[in-house]
PDB file of N, CA and C in Angstrom:
ATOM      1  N   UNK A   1     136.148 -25.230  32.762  1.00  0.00           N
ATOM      2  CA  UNK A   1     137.117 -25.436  33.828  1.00  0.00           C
ATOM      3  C   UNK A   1     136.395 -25.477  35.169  1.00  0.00           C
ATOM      4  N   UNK A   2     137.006 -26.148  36.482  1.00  0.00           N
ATOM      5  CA  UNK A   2     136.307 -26.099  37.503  1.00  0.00           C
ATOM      6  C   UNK A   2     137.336 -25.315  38.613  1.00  0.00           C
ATOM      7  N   UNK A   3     136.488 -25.587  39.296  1.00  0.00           N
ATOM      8  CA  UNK A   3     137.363 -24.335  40.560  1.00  0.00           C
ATOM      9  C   UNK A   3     138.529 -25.058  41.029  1.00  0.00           C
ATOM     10  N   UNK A   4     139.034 -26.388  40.787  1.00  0.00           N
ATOM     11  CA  UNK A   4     140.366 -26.656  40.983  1.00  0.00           C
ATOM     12  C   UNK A   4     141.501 -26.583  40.310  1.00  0.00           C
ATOM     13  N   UNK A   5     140.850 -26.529  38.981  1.00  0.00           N
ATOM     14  CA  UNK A   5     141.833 -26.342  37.282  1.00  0.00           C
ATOM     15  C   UNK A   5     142.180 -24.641  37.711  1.00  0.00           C
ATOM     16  N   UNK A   6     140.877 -23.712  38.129  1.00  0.00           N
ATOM     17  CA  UNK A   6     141.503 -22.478  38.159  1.00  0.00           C
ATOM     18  C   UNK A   6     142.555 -21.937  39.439  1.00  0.00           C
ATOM     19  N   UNK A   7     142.047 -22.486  40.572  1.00  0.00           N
ATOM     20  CA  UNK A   7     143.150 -22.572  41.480  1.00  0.00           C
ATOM     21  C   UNK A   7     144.711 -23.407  41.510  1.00  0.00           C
ATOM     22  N   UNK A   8     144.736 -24.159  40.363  1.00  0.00           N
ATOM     23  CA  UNK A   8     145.982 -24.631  39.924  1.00  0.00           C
ATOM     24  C   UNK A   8     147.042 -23.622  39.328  1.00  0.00           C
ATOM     25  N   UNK A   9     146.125 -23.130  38.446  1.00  0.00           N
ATOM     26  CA  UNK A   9     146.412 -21.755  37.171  1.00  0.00           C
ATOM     27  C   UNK A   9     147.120 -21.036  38.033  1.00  0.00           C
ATOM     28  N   UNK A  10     145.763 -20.921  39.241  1.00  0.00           N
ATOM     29  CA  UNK A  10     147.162 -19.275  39.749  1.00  0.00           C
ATOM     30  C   UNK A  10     147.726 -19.522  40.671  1.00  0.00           C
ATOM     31  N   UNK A  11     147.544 -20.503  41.262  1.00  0.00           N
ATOM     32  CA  UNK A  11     148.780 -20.841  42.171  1.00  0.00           C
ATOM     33  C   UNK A  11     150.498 -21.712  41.499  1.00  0.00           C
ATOM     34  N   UNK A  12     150.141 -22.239  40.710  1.00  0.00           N
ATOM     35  CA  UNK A  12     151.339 -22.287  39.962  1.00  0.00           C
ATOM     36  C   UNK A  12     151.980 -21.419  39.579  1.00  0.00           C
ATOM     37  N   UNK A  13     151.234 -20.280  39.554  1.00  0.00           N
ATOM     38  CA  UNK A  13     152.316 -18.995  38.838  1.00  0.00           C
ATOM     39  C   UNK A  13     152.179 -17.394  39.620  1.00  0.00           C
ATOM     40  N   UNK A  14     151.840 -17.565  40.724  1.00  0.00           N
ATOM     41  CA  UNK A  14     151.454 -16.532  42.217  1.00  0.00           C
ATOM     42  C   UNK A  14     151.202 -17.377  43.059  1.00  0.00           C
ATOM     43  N   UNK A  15     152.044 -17.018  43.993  1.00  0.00           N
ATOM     44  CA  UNK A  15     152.765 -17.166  45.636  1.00  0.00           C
ATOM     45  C   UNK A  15     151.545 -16.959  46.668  1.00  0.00           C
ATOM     46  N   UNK A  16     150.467 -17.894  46.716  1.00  0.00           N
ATOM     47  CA  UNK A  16     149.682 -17.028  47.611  1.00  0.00           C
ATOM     48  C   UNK A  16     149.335 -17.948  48.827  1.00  0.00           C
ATOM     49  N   UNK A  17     148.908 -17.195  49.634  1.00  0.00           N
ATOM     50  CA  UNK A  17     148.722 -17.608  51.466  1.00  0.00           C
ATOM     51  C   UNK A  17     147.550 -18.028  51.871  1.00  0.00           C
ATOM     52  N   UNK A  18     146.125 -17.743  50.380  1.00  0.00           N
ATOM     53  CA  UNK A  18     145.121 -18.020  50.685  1.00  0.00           C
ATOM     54  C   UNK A  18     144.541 -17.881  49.677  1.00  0.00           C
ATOM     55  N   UNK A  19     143.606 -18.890  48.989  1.00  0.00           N
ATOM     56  CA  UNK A  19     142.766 -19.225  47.937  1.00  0.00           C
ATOM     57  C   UNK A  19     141.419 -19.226  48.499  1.00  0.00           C
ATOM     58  N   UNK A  20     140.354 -18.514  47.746  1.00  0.00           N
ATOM     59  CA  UNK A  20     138.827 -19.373  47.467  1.00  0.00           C
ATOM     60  C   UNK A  20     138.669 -19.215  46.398  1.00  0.00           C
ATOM     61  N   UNK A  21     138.017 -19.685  45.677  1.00  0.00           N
ATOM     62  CA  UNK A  21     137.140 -19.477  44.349  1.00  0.00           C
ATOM     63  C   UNK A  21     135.564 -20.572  44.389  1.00  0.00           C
ATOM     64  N   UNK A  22     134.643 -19.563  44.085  1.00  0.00           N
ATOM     65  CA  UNK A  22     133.839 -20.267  44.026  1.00  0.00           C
ATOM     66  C   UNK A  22     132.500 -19.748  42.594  1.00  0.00           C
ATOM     67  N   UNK A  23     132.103 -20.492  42.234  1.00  0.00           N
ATOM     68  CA  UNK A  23     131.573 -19.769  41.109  1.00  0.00           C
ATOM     69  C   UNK A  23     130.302 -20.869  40.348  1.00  0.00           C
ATOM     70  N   UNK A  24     129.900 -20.742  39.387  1.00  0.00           N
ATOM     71  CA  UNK A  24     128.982 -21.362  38.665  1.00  0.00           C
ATOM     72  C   UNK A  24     129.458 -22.195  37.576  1.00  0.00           C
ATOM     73  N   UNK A  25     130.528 -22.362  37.325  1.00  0.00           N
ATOM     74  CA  UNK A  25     131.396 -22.557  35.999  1.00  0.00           C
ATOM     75  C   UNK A  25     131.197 -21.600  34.996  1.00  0.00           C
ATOM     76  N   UNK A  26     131.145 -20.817  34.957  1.00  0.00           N
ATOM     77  CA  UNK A  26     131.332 -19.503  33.673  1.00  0.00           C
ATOM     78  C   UNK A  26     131.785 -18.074  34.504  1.00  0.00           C
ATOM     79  N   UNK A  27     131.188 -18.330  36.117  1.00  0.00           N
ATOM     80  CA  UNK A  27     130.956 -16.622  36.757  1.00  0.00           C
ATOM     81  C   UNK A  27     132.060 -17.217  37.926  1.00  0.00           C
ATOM     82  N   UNK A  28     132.716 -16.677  38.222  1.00  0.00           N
ATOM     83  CA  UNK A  28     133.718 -17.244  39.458  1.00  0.00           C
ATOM     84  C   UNK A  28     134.294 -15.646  39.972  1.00  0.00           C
ATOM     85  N   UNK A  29     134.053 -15.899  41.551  1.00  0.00           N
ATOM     86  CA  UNK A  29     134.563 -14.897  42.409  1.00  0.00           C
ATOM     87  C   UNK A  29     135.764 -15.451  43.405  1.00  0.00           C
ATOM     88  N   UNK A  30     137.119 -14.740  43.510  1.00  0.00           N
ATOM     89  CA  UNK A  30     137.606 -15.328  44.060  1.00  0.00           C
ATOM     90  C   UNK A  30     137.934 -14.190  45.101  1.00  0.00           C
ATOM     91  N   UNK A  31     138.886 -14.982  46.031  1.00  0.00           N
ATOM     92  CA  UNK A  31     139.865 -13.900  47.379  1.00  0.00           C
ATOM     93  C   UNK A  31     141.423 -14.486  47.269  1.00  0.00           C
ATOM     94  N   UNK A  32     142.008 -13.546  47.300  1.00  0.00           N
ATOM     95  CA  UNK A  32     143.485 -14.286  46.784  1.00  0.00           C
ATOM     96  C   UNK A  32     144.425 -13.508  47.964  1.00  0.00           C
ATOM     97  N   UNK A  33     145.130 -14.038  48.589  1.00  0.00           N
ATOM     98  CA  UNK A  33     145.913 -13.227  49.595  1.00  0.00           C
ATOM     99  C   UNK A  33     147.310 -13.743  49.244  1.00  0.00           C
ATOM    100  N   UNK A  34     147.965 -12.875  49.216  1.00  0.00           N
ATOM    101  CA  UNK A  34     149.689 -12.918  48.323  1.00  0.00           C
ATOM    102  C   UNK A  34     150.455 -11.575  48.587  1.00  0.00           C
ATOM    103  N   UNK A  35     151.817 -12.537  49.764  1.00  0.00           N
ATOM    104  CA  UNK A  35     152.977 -10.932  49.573  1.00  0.00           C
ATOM    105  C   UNK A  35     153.277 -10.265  47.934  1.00  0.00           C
ATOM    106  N   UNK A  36     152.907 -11.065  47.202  1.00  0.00           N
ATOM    107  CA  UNK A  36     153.237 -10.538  46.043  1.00  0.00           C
ATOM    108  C   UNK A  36     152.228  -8.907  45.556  1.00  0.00           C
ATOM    109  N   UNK A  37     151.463  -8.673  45.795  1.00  0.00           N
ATOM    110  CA  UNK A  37     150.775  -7.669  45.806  1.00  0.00           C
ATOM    111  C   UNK A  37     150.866  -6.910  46.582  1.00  0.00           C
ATOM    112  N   UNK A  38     152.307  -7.033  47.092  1.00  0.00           N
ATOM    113  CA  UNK A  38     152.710  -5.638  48.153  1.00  0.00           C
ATOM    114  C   UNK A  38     153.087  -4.494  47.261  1.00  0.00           C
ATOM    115  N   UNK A  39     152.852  -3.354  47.700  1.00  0.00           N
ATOM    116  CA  UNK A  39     153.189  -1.788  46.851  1.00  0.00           C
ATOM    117  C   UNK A  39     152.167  -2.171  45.143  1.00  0.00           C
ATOM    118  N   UNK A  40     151.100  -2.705  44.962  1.00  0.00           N
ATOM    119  CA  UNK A  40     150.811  -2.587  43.817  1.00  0.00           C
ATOM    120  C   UNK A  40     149.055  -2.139  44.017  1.00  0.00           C
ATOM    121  N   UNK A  41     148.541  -1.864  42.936  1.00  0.00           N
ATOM    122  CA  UNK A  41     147.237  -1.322  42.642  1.00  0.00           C
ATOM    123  C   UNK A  41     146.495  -2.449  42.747  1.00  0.00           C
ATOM    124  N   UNK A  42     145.310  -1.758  42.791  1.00  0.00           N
ATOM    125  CA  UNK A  42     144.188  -2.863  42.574  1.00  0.00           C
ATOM    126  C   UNK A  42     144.311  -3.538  41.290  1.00  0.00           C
ATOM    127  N   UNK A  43     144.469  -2.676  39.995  1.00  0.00           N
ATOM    128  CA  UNK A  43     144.238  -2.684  38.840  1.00  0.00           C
ATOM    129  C   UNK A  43     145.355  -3.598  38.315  1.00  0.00           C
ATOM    130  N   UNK A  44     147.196  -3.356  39.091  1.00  0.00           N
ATOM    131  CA  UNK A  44     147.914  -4.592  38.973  1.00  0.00           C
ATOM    132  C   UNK A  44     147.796  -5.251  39.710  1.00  0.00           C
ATOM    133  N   UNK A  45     147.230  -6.198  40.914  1.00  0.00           N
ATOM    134  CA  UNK A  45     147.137  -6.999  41.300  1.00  0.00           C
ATOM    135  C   UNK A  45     146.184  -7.727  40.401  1.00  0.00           C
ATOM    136  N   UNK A  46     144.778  -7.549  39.654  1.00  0.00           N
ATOM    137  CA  UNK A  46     143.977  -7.576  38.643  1.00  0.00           C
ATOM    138  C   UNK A  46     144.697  -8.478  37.694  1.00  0.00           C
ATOM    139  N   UNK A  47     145.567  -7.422  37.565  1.00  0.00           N
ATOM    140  CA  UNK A  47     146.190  -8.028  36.002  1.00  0.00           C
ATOM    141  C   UNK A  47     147.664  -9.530  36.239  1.00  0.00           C
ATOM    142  N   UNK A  48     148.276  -9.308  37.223  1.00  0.00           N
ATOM    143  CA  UNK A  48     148.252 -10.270  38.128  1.00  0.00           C
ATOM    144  C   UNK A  48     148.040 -11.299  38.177  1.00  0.00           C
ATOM    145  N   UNK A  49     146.777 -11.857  38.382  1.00  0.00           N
ATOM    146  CA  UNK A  49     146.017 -12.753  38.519  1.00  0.00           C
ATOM    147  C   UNK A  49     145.658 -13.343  36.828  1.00  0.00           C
ATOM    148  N   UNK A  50     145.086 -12.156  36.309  1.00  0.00           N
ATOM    149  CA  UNK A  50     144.387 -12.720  34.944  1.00  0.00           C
ATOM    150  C   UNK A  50     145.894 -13.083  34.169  1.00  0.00           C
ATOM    151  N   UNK A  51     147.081 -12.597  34.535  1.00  0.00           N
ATOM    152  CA  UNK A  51     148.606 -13.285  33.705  1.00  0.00           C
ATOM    153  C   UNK A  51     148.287 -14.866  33.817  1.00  0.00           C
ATOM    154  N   UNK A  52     147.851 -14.965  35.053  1.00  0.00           N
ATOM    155  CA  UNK A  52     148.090 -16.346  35.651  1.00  0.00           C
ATOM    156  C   UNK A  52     147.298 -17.574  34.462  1.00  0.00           C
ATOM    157  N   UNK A  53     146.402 -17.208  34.138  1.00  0.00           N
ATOM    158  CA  UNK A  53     145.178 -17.938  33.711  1.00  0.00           C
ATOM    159  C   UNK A  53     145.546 -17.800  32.525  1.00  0.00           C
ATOM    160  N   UNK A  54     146.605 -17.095  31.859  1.00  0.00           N
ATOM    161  CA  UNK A  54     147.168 -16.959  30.165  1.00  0.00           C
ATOM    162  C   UNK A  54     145.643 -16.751  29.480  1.00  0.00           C
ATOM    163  N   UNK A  55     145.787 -18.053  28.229  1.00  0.00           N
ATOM    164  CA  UNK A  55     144.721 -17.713  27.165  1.00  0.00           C
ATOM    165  C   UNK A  55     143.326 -18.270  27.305  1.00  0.00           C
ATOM    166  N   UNK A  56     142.671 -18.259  29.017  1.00  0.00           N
ATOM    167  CA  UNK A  56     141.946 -19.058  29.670  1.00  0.00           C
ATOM    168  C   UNK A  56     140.667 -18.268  29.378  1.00  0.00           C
ATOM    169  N   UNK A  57     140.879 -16.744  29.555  1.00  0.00           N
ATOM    170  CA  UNK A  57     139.728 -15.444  29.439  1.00  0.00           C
ATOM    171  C   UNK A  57     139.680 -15.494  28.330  1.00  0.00           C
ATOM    172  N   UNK A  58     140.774 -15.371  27.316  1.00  0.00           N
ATOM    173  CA  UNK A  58     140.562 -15.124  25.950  1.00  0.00           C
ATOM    174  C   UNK A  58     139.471 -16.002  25.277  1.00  0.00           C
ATOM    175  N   UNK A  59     139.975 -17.520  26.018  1.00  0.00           N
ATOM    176  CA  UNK A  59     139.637 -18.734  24.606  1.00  0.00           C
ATOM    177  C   UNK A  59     137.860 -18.610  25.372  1.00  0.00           C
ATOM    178  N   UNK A  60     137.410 -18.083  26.453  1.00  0.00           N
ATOM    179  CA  UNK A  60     136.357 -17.881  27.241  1.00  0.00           C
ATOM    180  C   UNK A  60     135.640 -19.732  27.843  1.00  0.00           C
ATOM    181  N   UNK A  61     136.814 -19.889  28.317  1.00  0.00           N
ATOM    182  CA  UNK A  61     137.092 -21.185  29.502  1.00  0.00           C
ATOM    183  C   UNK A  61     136.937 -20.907  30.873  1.00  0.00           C
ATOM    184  N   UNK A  62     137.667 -19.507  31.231  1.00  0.00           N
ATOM    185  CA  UNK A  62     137.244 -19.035  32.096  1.00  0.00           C
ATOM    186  C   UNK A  62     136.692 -17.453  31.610  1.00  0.00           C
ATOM    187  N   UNK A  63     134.796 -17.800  31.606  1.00  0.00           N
ATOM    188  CA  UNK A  63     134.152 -16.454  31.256  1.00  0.00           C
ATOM    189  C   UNK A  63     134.583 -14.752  32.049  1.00  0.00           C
ATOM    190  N   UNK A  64     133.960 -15.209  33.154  1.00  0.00           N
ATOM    191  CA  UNK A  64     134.378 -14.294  33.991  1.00  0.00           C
ATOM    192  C   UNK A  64     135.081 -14.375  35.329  1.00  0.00           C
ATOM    193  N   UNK A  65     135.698 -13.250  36.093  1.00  0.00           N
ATOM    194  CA  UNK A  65     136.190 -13.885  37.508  1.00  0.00           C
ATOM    195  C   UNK A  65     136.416 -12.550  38.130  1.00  0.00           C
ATOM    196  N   UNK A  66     135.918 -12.504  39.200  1.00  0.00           N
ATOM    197  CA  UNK A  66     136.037 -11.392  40.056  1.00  0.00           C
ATOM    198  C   UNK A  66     137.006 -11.579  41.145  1.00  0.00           C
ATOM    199  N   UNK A  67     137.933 -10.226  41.178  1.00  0.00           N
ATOM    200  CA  UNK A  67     138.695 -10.294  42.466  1.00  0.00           C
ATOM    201  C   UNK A  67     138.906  -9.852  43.503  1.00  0.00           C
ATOM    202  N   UNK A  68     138.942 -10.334  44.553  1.00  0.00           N
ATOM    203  CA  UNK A  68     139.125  -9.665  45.942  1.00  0.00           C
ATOM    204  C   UNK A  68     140.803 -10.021  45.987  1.00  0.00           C
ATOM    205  N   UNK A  69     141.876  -8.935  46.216  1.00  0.00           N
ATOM    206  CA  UNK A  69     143.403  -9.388  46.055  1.00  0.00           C
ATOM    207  C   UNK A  69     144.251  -8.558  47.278  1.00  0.00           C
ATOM    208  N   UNK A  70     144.160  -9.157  48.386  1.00  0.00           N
ATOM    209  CA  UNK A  70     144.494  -8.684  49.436  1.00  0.00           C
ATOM    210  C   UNK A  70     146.473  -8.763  49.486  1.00  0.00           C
ATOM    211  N   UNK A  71     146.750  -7.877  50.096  1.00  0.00           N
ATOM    212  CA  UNK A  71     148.416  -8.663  50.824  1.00  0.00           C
ATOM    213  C   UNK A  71     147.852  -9.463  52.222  1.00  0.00           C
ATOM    214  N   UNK A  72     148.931  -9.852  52.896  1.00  0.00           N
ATOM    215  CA  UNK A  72     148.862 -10.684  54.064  1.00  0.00           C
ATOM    216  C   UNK A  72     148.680  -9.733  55.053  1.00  0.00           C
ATOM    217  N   UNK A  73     148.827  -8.439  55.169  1.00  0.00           N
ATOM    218  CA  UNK A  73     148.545  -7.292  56.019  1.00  0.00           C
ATOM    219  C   UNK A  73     147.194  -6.742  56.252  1.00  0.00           C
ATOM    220  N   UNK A  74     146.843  -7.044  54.935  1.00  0.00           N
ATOM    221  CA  UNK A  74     145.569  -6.744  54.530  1.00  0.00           C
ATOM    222  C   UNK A  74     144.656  -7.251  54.917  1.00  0.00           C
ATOM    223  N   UNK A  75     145.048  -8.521  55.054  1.00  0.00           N
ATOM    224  CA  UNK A  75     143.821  -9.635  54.691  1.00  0.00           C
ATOM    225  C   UNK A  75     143.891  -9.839  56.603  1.00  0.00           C
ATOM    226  N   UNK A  76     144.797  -9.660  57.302  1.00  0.00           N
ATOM    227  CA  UNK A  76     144.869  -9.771  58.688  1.00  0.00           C
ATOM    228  C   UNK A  76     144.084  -8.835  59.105  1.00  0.00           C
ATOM    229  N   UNK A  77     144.320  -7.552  58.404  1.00  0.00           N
ATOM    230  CA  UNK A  77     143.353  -6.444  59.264  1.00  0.00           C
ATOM    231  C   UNK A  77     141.611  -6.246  59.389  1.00  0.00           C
ATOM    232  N   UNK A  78     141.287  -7.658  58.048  1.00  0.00           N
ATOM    233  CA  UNK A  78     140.127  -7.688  58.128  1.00  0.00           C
ATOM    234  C   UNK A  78     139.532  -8.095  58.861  1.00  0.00           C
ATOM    235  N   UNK A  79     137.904  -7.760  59.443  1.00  0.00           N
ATOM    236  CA  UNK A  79     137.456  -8.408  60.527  1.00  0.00           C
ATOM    237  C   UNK A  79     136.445  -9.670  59.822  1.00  0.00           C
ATOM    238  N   UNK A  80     137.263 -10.719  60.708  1.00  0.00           N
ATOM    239  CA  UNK A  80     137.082 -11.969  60.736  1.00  0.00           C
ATOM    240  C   UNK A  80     134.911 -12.286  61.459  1.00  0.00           C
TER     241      UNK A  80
END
């Protein structure tokens, strides 16, 4: 898969305000900023994300993917 097939994945199925992904094709790190990860954990925002991608980790299409999963509060308070 390439970094537009996976940014399809989760934006079709999470609401978000801000995408990157960038990766090697097997290793992909992304930043995902979404009201939807208001009041939740790291660990569900995590899981979250990997819903998005269904049997993508499993079938190992998408190997790995790291997340940075901000809210919009969040991601404002960072320094730019």
């Amino acid at each position: 898969m390439n970094a537009d097939q996976i940014k399809d994945l989760i934006a079709a199925k999470l609401a978000c305000q801000h995408i990157t992904l960038d990766g090697d094709g097997r290793h992909w790190f992304s930043t995902l900023v979404s009201a939807e990860f208001e009041g939740k954990r790291a660990i569900q925002r995590h899981q979250m994300v990997y819903a998005t991608l269904g049997d993508k980790m499993k079938t190992d299409e998408v190997h790995a993917l790291s997340i940075k999963a901000y809210t919009p509060a969040e991601w404002a308070a960072l320094p730019k």
